[in-house]
N, C-alpha and C. Protein backbone atom coordinates (compact mmCIF):
# COMPACT_ATOMS: atom_id res chain seq x y z
N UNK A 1 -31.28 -16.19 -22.03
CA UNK A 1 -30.59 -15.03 -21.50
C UNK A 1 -29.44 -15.50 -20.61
N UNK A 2 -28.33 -14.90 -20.87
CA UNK A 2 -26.91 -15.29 -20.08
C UNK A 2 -26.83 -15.05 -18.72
N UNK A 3 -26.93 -15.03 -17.65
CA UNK A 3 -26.15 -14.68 -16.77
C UNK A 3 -24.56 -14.33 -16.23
N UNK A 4 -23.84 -14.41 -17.47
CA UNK A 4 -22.26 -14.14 -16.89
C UNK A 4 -22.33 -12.70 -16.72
N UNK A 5 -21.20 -12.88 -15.65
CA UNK A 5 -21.46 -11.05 -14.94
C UNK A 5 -22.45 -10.78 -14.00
N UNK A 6 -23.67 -11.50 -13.91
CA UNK A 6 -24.25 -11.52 -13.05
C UNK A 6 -23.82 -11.56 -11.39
N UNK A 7 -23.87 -10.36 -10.83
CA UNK A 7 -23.30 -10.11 -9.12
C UNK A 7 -24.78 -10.00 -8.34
N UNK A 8 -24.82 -11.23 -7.47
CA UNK A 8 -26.11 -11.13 -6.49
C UNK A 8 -25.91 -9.36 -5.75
N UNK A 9 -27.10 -9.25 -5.52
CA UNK A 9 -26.68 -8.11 -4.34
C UNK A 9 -26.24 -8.65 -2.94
N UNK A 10 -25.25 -7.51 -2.51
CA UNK A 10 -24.97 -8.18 -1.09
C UNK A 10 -24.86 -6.99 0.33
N UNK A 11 -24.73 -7.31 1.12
CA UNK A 11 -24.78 -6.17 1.91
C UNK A 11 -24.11 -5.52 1.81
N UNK A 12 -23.95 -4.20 2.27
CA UNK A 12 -22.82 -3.72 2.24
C UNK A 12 -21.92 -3.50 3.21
N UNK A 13 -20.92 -2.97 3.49
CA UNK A 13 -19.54 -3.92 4.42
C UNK A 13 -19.76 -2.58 5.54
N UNK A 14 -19.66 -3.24 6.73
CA UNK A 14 -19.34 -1.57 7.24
C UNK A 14 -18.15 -0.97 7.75
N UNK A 15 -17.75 0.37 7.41
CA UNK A 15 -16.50 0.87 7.64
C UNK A 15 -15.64 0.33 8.95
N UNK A 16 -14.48 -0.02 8.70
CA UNK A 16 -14.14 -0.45 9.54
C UNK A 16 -12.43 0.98 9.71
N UNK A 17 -12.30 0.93 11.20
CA UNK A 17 -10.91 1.51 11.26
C UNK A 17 -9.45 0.47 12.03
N UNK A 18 -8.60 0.76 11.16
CA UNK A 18 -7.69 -0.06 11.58
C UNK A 18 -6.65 1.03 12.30
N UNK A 19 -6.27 0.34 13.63
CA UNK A 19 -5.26 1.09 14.31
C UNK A 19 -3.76 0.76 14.02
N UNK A 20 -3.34 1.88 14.06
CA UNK A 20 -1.38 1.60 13.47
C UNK A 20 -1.03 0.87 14.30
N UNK A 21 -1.43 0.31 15.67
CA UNK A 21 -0.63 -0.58 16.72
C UNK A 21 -1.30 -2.20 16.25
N UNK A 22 -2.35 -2.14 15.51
CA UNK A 22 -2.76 -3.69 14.77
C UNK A 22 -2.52 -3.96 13.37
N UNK A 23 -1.50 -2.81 12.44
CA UNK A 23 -1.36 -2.79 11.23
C UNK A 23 -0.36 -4.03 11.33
N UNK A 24 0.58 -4.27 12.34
CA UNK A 24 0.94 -5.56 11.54
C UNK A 24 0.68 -6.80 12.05
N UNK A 25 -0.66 -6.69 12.86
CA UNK A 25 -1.50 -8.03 13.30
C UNK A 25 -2.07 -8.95 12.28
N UNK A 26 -2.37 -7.06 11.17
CA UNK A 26 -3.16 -7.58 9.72
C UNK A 26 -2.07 -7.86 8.88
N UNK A 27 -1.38 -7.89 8.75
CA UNK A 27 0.07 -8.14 7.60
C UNK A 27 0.54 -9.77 8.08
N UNK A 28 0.85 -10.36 9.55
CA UNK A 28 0.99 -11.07 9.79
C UNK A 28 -0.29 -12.30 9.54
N UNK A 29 -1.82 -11.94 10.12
CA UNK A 29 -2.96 -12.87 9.47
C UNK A 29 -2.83 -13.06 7.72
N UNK A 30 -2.87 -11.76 7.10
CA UNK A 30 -2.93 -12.23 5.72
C UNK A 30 -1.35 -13.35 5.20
N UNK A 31 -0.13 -12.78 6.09
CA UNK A 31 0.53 -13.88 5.87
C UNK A 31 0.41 -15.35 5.84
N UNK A 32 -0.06 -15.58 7.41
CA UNK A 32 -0.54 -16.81 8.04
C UNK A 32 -1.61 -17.64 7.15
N UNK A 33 -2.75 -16.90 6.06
CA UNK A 33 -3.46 -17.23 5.14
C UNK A 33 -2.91 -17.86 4.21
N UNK A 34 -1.75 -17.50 4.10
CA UNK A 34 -0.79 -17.58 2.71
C UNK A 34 -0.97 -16.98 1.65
N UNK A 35 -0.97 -15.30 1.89
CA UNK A 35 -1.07 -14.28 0.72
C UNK A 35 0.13 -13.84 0.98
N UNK A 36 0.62 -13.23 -0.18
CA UNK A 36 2.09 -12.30 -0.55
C UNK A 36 1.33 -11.11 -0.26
N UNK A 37 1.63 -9.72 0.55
CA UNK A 37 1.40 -8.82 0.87
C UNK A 37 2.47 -8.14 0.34
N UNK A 38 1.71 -7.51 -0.90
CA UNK A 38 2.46 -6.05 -1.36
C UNK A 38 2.43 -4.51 -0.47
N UNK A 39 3.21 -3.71 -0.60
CA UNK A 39 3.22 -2.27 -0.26
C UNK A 39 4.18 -1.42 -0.47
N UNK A 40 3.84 0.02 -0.42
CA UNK A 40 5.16 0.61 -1.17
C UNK A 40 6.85 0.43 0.12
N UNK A 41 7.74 0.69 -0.71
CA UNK A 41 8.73 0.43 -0.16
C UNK A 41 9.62 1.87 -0.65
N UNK A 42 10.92 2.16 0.24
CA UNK A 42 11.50 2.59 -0.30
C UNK A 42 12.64 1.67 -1.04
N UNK A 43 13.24 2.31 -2.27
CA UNK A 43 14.54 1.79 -2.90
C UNK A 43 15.22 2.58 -3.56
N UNK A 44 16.48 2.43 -3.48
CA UNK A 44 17.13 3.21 -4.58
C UNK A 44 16.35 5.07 -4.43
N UNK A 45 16.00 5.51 -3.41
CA UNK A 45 15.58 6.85 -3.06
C UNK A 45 14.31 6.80 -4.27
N UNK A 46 13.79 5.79 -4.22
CA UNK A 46 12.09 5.91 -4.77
C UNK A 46 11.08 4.83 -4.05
N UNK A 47 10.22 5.45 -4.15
CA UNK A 47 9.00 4.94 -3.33
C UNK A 47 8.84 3.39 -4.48
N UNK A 48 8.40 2.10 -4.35
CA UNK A 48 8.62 1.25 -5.17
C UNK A 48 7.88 0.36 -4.48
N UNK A 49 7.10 -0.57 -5.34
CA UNK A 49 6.35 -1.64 -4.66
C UNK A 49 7.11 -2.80 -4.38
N UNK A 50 6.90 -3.85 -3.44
CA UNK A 50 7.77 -4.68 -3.42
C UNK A 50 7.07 -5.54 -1.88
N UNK A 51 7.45 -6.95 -1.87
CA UNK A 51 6.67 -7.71 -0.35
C UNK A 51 6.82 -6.80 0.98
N UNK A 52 5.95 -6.66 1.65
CA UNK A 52 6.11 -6.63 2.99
C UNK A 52 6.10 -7.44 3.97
N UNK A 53 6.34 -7.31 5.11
CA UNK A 53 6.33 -8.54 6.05
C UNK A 53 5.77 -7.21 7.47
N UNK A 54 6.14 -6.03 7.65
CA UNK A 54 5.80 -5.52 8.94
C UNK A 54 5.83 -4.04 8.08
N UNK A 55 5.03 -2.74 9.38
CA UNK A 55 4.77 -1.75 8.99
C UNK A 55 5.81 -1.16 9.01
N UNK A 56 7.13 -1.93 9.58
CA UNK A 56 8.38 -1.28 9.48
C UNK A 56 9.48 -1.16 7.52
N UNK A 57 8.52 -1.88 6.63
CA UNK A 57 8.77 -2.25 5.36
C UNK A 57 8.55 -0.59 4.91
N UNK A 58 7.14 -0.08 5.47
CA UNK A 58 6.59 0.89 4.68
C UNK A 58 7.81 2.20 5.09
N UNK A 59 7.79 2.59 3.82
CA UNK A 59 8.18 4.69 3.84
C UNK A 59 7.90 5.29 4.45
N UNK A 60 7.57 4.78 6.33
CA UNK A 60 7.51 5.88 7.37
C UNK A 60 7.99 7.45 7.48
N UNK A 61 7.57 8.28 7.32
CA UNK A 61 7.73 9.47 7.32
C UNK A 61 8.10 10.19 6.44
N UNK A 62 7.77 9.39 5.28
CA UNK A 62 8.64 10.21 3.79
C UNK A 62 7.70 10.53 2.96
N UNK A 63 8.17 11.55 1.90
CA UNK A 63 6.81 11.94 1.09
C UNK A 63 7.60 12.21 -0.38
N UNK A 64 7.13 12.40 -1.58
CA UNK A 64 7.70 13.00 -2.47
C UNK A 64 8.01 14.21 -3.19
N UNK A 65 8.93 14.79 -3.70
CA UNK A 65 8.33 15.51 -4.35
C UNK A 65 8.74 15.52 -6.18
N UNK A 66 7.45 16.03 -6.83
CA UNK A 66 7.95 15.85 -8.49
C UNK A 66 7.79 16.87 -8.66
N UNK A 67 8.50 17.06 -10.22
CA UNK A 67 7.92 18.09 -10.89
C UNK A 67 8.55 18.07 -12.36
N UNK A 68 8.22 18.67 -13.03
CA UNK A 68 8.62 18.34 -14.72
C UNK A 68 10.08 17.80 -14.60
N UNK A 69 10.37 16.66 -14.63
CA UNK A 69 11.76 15.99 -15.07
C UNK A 69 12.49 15.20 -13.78
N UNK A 70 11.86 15.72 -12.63
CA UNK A 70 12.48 15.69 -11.00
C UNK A 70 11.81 14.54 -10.40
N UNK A 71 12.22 13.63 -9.47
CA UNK A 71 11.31 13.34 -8.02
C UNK A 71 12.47 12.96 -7.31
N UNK A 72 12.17 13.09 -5.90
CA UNK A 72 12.76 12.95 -4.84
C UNK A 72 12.17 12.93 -3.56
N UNK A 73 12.42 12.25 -3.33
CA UNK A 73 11.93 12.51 -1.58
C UNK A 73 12.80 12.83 -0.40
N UNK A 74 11.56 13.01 0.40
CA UNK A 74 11.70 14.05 1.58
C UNK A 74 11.20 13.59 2.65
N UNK A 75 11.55 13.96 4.43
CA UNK A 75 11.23 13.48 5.36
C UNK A 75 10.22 14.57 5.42
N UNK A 76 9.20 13.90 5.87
CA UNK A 76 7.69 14.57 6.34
C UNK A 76 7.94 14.78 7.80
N UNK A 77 6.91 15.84 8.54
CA UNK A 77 7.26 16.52 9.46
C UNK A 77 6.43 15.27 10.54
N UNK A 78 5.37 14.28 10.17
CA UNK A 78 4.99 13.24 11.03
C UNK A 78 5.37 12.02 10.23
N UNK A 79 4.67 11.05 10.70
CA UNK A 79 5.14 9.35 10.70
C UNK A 79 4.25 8.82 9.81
N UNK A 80 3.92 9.40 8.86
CA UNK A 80 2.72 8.94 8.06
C UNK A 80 3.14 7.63 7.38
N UNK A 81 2.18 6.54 6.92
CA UNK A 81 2.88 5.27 6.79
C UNK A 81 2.48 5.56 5.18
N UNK A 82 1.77 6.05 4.36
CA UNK A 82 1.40 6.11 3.03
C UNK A 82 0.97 7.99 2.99
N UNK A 83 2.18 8.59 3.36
CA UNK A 83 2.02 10.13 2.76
C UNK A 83 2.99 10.23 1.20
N UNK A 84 2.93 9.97 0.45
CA UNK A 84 3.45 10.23 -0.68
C UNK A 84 2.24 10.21 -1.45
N UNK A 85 2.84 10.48 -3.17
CA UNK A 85 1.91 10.39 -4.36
C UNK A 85 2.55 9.46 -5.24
N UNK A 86 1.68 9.08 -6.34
CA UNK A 86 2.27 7.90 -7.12
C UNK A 86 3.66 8.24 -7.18
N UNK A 87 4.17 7.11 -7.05
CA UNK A 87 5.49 6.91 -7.28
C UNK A 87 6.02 6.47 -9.19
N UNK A 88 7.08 6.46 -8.80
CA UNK A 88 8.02 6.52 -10.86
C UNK A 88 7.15 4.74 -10.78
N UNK A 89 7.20 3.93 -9.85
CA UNK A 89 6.67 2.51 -10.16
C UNK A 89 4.73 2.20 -10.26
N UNK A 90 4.86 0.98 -10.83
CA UNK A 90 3.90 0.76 -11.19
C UNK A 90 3.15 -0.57 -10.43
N UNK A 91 1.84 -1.23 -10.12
CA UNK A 91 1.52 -2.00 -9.55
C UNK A 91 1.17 -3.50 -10.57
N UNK A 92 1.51 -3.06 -11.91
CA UNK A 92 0.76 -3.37 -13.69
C UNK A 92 1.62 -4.90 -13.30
N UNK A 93 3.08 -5.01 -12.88
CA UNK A 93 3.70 -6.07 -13.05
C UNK A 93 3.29 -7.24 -11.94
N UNK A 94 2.18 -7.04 -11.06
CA UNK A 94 1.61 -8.11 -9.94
C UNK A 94 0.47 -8.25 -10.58
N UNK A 95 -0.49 -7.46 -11.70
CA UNK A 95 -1.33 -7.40 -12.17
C UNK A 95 -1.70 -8.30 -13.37
C-alpha cells in the first residue's frame, strides 16, 4: 500500500490577527527570509498583481467597479487595503 499523499495530522493553527501598523513588519520579515511578496497593485487604472515591498504598494482606498463590458475604479469612502473584487488580472502567471 502507497503512502504518497499521505498528510500526518497536525494541529490546528490558531487564528491569529494582524494589525495594519505591523502589516509591513510582515512584508519586511518575509522579505528578510528571502521570499518575493506578491499583492495587488494598482496599474494602468486596474487593480494588477505585481511585488510588493510596503503596505504603501497596496490599492489603499480603492475599490472596483464592473459590469457587462466595463471596470473601473473608484475611491472608497475608507482606507481599506484589499476592498476590491477580482480584478481583469490573474495570479495563474506566478503559479
Amino acid at each position: 500500500m502507497s503512502n504518497s499523499g499521505y498528510m500526518p495530522k497536525q494541529a490546528p493553527i490558531a487564528n491569529r490577527i494582524l494589525l495594519r501598523e505591523d502589516f509591513d513588519q510582515l512584508l519586511t520579515q518575509l522579505q528578510v527570509e528571502g521570499r518575493t511578496v506578491l499583492g495587488p497593485c494598482e496599474k494602468d487604472g486596474a487593480i494588477t498583481y505585481d511585488e510588493i515591498g510596503t503596505a504603501s504598494d497596496l490599492p489603499i482606498g480603492r475599490t472596483d467597479r464592473q459590469s457587462e463590458g466595463t471596470y473601473r475604479l473608484r475611491e472608497r469612502k475608507d482606507a481599506a487595503l484589499f476592498g476590491y473584487a477580482v480584478g481583469p488580472d490573474s495570479w495563474k502567471r506566478y503559479l
